[in-house]
PDB file of N, CA and C in Angstrom:
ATOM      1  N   UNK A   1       0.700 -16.962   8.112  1.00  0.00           N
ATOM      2  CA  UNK A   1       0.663 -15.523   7.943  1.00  0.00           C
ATOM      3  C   UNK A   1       1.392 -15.150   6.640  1.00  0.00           C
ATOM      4  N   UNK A   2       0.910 -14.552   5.712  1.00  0.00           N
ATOM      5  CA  UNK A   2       1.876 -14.373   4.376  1.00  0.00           C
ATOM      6  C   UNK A   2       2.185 -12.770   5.101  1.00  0.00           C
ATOM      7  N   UNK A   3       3.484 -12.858   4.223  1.00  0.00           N
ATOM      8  CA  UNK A   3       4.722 -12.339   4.319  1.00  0.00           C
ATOM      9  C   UNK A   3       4.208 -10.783   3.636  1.00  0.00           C
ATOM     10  N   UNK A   4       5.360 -10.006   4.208  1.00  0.00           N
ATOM     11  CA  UNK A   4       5.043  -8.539   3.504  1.00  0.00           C
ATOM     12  C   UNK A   4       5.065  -8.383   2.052  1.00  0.00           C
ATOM     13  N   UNK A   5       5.990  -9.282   1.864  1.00  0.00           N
ATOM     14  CA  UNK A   5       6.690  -9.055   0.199  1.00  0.00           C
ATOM     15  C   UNK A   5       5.134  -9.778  -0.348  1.00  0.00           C
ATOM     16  N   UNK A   6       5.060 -10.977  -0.047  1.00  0.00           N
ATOM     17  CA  UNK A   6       4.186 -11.489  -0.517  1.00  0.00           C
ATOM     18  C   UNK A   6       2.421 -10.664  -0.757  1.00  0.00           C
ATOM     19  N   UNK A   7       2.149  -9.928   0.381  1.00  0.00           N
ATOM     20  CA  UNK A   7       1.309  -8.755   0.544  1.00  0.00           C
ATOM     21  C   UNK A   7       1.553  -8.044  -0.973  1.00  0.00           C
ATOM     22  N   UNK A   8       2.592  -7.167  -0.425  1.00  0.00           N
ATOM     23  CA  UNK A   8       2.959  -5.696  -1.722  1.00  0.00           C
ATOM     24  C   UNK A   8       2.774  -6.681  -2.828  1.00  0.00           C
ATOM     25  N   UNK A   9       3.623  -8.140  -3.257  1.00  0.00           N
ATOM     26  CA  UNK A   9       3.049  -8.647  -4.779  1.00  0.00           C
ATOM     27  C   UNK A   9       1.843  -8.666  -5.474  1.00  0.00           C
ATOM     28  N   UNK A  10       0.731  -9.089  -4.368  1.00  0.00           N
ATOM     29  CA  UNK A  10      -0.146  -9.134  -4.157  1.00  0.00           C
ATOM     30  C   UNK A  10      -1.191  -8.222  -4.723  1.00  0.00           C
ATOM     31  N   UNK A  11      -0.996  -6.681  -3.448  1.00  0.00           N
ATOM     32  CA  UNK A  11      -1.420  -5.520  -3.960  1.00  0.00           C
ATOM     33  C   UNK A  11      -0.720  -4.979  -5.661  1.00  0.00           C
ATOM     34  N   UNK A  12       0.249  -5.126  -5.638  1.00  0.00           N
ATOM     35  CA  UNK A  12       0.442  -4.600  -7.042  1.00  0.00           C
ATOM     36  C   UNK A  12      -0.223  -5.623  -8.313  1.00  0.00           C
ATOM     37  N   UNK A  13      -0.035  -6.714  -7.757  1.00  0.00           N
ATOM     38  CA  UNK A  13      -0.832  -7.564  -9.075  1.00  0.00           C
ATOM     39  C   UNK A  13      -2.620  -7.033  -9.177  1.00  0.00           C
ATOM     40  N   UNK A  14      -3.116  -6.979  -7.557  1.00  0.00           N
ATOM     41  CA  UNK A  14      -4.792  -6.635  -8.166  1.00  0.00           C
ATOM     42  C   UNK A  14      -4.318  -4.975  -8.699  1.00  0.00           C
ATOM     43  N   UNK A  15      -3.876  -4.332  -8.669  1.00  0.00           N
ATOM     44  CA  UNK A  15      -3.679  -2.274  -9.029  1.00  0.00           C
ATOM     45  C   UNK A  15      -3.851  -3.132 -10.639  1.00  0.00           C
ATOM     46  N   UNK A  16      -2.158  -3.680 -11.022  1.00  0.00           N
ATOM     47  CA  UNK A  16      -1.827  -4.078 -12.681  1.00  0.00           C
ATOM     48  C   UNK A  16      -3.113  -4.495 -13.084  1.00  0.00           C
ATOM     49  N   UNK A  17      -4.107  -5.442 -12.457  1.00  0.00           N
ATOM     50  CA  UNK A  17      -5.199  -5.905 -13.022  1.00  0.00           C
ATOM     51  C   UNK A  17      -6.291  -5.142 -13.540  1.00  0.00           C
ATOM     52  N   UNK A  18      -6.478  -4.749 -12.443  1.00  0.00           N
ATOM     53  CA  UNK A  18      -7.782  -3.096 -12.325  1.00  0.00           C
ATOM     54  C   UNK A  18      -7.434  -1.762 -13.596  1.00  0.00           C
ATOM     55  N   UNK A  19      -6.329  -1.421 -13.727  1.00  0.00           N
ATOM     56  CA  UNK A  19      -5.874  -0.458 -14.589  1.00  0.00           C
ATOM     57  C   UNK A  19      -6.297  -1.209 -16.202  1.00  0.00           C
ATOM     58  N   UNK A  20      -5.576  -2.612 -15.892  1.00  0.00           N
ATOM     59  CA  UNK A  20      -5.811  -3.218 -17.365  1.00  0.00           C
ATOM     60  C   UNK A  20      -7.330  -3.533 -17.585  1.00  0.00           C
ATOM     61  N   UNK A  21      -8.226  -4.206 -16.761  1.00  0.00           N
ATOM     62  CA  UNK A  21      -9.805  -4.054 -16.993  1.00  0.00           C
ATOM     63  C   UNK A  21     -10.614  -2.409 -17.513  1.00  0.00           C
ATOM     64  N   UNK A  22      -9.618  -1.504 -16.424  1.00  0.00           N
ATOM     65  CA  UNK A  22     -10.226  -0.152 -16.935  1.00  0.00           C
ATOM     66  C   UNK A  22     -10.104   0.116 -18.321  1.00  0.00           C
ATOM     67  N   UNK A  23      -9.051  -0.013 -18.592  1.00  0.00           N
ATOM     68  CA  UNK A  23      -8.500   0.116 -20.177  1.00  0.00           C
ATOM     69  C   UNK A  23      -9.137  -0.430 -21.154  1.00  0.00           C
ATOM     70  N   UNK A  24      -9.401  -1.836 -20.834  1.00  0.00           N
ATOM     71  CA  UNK A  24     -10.280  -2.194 -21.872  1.00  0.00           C
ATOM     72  C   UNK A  24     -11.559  -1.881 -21.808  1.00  0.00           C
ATOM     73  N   UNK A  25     -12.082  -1.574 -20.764  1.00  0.00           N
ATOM     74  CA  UNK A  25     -13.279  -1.211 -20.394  1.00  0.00           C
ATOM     75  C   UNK A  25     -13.845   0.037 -21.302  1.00  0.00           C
ATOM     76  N   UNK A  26     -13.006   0.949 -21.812  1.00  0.00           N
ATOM     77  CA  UNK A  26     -13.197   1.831 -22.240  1.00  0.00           C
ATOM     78  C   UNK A  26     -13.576   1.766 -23.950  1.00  0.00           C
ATOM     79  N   UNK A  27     -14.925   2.574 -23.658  1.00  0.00           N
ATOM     80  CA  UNK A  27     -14.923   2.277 -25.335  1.00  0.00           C
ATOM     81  C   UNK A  27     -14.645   3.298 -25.996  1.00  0.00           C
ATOM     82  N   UNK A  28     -14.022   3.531 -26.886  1.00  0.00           N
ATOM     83  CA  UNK A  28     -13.500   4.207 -27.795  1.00  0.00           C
ATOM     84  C   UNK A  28     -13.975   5.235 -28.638  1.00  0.00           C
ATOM     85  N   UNK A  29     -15.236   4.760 -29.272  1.00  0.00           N
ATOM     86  CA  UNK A  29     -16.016   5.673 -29.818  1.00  0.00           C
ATOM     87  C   UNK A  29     -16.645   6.903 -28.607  1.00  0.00           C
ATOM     88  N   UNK A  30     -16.606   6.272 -27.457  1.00  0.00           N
ATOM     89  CA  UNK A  30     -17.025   7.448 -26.620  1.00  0.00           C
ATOM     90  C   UNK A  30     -16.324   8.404 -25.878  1.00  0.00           C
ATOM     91  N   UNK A  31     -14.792   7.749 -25.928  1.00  0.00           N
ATOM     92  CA  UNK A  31     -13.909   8.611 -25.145  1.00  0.00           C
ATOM     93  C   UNK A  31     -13.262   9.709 -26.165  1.00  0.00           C
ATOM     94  N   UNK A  32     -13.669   9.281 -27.478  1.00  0.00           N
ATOM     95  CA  UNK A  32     -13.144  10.408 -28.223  1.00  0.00           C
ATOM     96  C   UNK A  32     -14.684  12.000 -28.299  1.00  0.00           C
ATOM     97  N   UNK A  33     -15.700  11.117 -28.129  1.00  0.00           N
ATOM     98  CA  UNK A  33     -16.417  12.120 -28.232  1.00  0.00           C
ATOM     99  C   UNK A  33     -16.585  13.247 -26.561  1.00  0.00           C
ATOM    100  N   UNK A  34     -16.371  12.141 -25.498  1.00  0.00           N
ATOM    101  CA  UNK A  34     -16.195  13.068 -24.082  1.00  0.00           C
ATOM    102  C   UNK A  34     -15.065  13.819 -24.339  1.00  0.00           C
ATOM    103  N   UNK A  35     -13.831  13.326 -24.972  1.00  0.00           N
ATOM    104  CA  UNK A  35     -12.729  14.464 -24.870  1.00  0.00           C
ATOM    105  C   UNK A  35     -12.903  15.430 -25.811  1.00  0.00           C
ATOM    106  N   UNK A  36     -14.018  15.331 -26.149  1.00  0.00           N
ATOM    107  CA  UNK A  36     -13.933  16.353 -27.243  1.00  0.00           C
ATOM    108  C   UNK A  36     -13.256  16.392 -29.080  1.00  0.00           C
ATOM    109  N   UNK A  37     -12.981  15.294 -29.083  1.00  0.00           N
ATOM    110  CA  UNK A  37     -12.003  15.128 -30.525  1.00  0.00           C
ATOM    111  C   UNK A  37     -12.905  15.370 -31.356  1.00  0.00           C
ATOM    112  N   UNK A  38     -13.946  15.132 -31.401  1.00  0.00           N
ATOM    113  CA  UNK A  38     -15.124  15.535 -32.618  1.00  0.00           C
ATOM    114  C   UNK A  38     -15.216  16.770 -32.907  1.00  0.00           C
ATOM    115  N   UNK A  39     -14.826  17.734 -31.732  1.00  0.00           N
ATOM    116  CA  UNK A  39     -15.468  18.872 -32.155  1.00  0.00           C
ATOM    117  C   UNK A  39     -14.650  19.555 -33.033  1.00  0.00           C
ATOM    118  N   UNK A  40     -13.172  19.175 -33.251  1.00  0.00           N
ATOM    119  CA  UNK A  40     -12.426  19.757 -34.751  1.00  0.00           C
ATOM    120  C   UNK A  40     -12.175  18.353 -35.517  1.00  0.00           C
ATOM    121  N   UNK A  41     -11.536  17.156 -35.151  1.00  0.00           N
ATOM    122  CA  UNK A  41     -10.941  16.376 -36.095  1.00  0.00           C
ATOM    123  C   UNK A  41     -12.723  15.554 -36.904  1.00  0.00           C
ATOM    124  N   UNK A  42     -13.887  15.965 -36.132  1.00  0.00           N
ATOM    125  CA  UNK A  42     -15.087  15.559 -37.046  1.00  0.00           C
ATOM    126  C   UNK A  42     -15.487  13.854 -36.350  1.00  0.00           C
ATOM    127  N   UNK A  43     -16.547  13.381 -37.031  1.00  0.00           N
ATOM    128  CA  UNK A  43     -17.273  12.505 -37.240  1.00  0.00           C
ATOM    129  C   UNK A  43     -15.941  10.950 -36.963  1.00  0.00           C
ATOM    130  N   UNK A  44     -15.579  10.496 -36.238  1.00  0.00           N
ATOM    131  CA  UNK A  44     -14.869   9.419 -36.119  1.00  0.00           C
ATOM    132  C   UNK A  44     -13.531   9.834 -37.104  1.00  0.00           C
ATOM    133  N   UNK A  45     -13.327  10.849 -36.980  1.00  0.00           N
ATOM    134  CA  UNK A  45     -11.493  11.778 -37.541  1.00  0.00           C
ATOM    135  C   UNK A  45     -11.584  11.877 -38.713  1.00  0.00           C
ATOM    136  N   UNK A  46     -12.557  11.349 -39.536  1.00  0.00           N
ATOM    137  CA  UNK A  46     -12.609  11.604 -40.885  1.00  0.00           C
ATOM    138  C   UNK A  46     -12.743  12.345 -41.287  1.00  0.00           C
ATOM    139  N   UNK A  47     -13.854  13.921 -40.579  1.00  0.00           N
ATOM    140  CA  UNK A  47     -14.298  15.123 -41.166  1.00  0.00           C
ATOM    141  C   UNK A  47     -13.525  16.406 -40.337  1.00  0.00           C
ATOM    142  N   UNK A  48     -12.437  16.985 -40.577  1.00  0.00           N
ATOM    143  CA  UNK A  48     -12.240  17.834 -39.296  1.00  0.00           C
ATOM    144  C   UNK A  48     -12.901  19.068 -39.895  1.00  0.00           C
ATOM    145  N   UNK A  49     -13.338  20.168 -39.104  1.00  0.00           N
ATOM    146  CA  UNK A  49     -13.900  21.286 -39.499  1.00  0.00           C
ATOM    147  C   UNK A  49     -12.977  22.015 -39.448  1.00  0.00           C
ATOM    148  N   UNK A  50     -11.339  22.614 -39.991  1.00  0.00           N
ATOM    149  CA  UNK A  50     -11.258  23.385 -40.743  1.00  0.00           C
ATOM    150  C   UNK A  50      -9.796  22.487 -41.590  1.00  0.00           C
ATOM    151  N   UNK A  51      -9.714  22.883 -42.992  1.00  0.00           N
ATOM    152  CA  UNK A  51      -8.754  21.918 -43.817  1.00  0.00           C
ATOM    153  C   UNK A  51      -7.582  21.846 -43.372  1.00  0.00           C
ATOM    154  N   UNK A  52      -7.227  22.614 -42.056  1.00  0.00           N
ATOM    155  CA  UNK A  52      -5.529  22.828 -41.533  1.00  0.00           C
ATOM    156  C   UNK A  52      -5.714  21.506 -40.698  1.00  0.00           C
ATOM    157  N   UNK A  53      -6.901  21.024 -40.163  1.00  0.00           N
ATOM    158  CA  UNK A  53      -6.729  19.617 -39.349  1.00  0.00           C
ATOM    159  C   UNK A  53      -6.490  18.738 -39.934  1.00  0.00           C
ATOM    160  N   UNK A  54      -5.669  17.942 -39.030  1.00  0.00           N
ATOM    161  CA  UNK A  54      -5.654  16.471 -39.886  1.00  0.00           C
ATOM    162  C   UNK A  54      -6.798  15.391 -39.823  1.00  0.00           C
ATOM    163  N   UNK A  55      -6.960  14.287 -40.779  1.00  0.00           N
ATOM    164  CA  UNK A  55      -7.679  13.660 -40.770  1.00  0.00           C
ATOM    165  C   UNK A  55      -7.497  12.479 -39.654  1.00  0.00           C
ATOM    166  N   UNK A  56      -7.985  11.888 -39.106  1.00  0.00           N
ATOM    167  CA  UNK A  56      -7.484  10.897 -38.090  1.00  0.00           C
ATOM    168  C   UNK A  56      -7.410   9.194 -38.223  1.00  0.00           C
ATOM    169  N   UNK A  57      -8.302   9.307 -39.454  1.00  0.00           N
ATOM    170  CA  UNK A  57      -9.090   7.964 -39.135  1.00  0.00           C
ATOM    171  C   UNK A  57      -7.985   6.781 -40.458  1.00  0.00           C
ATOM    172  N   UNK A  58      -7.613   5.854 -39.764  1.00  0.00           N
ATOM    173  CA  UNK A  58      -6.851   5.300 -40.777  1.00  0.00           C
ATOM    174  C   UNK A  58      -5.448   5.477 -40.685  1.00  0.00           C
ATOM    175  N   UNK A  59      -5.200   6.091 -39.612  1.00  0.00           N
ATOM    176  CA  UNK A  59      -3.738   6.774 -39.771  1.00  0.00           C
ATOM    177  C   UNK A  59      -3.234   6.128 -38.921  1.00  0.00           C
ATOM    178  N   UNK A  60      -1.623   5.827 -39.200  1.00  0.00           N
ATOM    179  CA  UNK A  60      -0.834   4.661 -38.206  1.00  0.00           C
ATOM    180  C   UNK A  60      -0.753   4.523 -36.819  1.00  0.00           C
ATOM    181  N   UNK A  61      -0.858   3.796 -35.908  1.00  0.00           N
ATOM    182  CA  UNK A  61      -1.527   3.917 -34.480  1.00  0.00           C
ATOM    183  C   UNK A  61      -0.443   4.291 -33.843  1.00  0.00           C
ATOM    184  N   UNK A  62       0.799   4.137 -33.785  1.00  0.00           N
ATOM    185  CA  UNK A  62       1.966   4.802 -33.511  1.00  0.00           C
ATOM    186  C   UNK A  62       2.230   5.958 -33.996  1.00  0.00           C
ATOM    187  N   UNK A  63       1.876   6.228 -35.284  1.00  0.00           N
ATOM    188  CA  UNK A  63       2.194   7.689 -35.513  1.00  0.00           C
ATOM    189  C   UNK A  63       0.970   8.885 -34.478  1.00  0.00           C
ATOM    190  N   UNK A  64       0.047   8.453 -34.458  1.00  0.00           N
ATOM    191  CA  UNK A  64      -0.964   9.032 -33.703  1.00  0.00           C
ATOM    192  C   UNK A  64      -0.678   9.158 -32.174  1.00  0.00           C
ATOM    193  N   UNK A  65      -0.169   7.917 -31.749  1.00  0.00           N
ATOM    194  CA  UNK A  65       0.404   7.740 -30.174  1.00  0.00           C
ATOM    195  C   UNK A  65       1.214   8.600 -30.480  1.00  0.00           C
ATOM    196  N   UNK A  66       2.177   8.836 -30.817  1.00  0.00           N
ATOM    197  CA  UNK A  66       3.625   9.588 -31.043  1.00  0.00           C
ATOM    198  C   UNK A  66       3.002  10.940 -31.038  1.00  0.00           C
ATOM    199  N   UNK A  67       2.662  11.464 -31.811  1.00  0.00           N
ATOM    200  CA  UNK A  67       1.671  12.982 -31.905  1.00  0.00           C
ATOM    201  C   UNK A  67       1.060  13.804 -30.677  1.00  0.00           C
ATOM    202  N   UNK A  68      -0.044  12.205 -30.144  1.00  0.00           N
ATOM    203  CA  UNK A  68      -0.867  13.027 -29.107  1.00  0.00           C
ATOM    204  C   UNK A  68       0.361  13.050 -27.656  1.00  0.00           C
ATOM    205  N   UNK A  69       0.723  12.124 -27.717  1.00  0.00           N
ATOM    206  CA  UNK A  69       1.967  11.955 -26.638  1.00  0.00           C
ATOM    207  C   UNK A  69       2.672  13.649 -26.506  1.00  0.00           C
ATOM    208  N   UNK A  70       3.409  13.717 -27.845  1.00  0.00           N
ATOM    209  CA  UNK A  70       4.181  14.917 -27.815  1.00  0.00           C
ATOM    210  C   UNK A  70       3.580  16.245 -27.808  1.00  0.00           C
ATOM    211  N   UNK A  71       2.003  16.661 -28.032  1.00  0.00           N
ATOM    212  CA  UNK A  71       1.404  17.290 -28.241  1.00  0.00           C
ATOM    213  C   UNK A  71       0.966  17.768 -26.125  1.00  0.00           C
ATOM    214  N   UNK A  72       0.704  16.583 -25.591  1.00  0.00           N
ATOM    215  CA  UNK A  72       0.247  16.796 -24.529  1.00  0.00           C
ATOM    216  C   UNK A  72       2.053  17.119 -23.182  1.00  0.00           C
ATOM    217  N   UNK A  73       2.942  16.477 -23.759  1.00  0.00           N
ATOM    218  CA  UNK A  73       4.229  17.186 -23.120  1.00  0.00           C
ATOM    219  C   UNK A  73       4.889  18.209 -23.346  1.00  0.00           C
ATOM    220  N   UNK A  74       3.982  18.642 -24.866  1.00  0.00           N
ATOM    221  CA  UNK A  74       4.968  20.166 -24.669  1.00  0.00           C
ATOM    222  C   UNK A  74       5.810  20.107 -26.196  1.00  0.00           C
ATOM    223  N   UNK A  75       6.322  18.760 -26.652  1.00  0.00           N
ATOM    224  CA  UNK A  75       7.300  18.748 -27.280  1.00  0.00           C
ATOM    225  C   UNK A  75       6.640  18.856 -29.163  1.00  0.00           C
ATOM    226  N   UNK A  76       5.340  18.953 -29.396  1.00  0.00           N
ATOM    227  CA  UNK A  76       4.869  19.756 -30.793  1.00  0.00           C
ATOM    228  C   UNK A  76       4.375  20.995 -30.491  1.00  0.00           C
ATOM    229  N   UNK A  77       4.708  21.897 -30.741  1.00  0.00           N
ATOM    230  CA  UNK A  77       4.027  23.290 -30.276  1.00  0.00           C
ATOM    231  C   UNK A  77       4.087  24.129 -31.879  1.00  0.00           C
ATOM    232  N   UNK A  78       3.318  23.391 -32.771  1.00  0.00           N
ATOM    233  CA  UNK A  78       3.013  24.200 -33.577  1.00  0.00           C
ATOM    234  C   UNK A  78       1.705  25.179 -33.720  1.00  0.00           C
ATOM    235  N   UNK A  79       1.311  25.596 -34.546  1.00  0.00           N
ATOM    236  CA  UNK A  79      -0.060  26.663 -34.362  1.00  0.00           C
ATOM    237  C   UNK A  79      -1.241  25.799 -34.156  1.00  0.00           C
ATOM    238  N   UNK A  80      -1.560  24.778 -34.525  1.00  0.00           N
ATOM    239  CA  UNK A  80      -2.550  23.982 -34.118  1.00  0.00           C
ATOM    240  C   UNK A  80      -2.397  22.867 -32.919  1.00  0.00           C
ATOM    241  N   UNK A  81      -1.387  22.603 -32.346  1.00  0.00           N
ATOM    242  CA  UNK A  81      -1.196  21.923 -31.345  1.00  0.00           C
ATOM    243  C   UNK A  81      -1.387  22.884 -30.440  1.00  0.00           C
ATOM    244  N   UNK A  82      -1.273  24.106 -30.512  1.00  0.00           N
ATOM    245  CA  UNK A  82      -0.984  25.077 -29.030  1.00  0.00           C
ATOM    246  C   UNK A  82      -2.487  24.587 -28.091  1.00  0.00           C
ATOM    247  N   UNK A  83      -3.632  24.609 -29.602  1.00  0.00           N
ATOM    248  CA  UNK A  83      -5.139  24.624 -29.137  1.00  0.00           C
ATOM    249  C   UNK A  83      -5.221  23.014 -28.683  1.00  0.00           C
ATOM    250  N   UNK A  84      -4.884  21.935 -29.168  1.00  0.00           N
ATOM    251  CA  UNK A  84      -4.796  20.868 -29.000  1.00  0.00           C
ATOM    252  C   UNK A  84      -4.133  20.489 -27.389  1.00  0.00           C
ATOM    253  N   UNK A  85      -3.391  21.174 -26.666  1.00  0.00           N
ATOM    254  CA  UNK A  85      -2.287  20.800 -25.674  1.00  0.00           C
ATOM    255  C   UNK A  85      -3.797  21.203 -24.584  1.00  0.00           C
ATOM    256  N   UNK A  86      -4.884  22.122 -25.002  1.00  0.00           N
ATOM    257  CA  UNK A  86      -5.639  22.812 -23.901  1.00  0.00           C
ATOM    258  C   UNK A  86      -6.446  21.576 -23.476  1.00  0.00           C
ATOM    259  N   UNK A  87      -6.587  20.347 -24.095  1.00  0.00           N
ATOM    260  CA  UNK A  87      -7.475  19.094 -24.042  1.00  0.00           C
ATOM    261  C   UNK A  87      -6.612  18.300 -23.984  1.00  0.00           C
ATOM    262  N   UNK A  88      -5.326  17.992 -24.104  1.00  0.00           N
ATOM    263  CA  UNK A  88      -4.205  16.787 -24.170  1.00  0.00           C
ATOM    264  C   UNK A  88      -4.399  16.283 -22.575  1.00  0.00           C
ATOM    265  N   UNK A  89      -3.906  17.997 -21.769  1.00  0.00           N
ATOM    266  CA  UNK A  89      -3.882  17.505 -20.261  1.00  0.00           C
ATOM    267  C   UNK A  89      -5.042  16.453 -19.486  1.00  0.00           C
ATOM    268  N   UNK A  90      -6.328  16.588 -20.017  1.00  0.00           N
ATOM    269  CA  UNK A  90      -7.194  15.543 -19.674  1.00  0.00           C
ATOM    270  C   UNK A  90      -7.385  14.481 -20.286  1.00  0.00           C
ATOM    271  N   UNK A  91      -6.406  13.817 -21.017  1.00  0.00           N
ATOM    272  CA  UNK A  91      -6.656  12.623 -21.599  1.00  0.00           C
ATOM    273  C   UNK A  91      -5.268  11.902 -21.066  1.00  0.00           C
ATOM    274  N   UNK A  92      -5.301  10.598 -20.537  1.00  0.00           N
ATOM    275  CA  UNK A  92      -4.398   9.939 -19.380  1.00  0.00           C
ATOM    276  C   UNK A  92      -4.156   8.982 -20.993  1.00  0.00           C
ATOM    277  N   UNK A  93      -2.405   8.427 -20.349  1.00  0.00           N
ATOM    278  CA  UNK A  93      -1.901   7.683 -21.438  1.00  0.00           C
ATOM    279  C   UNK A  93      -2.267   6.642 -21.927  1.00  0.00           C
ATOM    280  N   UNK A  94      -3.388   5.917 -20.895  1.00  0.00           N
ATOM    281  CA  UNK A  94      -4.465   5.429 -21.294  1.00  0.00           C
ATOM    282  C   UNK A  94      -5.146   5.257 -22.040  1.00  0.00           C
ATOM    283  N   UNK A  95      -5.323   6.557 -22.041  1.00  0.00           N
ATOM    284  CA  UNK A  95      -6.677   6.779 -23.019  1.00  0.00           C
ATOM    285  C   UNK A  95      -5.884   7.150 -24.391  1.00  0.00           C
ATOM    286  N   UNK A  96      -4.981   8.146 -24.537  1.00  0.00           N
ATOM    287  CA  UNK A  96      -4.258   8.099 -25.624  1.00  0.00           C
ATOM    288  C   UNK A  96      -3.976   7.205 -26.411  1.00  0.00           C
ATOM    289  N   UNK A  97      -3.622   5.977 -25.630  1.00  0.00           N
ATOM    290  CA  UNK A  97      -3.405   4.489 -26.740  1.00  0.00           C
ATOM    291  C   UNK A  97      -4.437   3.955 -27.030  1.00  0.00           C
ATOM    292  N   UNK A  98      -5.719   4.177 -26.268  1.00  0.00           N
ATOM    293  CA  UNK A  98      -6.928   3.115 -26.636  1.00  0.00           C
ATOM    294  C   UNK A  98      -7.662   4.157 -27.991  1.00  0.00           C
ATOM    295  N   UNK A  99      -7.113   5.506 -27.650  1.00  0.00           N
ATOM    296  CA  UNK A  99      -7.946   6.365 -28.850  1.00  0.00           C
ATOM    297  C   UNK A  99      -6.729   6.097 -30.243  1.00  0.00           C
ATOM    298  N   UNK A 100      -5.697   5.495 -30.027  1.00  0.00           N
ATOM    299  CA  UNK A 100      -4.536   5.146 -30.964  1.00  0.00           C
ATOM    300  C   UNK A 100      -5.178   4.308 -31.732  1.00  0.00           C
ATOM    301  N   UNK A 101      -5.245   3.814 -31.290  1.00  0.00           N
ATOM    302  CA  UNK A 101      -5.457   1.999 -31.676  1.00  0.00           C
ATOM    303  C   UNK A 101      -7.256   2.216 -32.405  1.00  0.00           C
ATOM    304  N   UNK A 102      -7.928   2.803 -31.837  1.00  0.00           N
ATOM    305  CA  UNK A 102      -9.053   2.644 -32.954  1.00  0.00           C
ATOM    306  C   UNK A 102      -9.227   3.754 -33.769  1.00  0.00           C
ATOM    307  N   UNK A 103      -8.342   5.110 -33.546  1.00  0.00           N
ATOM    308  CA  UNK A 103      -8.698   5.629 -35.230  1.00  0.00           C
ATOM    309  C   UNK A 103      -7.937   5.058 -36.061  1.00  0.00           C
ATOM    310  N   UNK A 104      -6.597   4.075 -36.069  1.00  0.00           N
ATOM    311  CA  UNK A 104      -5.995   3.671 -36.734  1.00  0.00           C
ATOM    312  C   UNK A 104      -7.097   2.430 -37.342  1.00  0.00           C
ATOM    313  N   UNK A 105      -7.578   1.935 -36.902  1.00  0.00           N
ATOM    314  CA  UNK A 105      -8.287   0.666 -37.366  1.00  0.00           C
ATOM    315  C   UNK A 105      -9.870   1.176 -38.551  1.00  0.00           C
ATOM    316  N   UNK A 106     -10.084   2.576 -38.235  1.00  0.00           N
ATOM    317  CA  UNK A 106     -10.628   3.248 -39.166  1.00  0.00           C
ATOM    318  C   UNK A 106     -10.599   3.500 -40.533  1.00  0.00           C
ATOM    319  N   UNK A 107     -11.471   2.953 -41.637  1.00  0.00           N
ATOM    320  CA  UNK A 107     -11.160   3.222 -42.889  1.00  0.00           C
ATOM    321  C   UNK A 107     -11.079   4.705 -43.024  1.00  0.00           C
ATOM    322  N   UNK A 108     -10.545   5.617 -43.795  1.00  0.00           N
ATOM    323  CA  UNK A 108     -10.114   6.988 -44.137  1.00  0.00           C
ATOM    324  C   UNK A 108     -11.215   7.494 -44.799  1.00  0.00           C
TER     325      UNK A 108
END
């Protein structure tokens, strides 16, 4: 009969597994276009439609994590984040790093 502890290890190792398959599972080019990032930062972050946006594509994957992170807790609340925080709440930290990691890998 395995043991409780042995159980809960168990269950938490298949959860850790499943989260990490989801993650990669996700492709990138599409989760930026379901969340909507196209519709100001543009064409894969390169084009945003108005010049106060930033460009996305190429830009350090930590500095971007760092941004959308603080943007979706509250802690950038400048005039263009206010509109940005209305779409932060549906993007899981998840998804924040996997959308990190490939506009950074983007030529500019």
């Amino acid at each position: 009969m395995i043991s409780q502890t042995r159980m809960i290890s168990a269950t938490l190792f298949v959860a850790l597994l499943m989260i990490s398959v989801s993650v990669l599972a996700m492709d990138p080019a599409t989760l930026y276009h379901e969340r909507t990032c196209i519709a100001c930062h543009g064409a894969e972050g390169k084009q945003p439609v108005m010049e106060e946006y930033p460009k996305l594509a190429g830009q350090a994957e930590a500095y971007l994590l760092t941004q959308m992170k603080d943007i979706k807790n509250g802690y950038r609340t400048n005039a263009h984040s206010v509109a940005m925080q209305n779409v932060m709440h549906l993007v899981s930290d998840e998804e924040i790093a996997v959308l990190a990691k490939w506009l950074s890998s983007l030529p500019e």
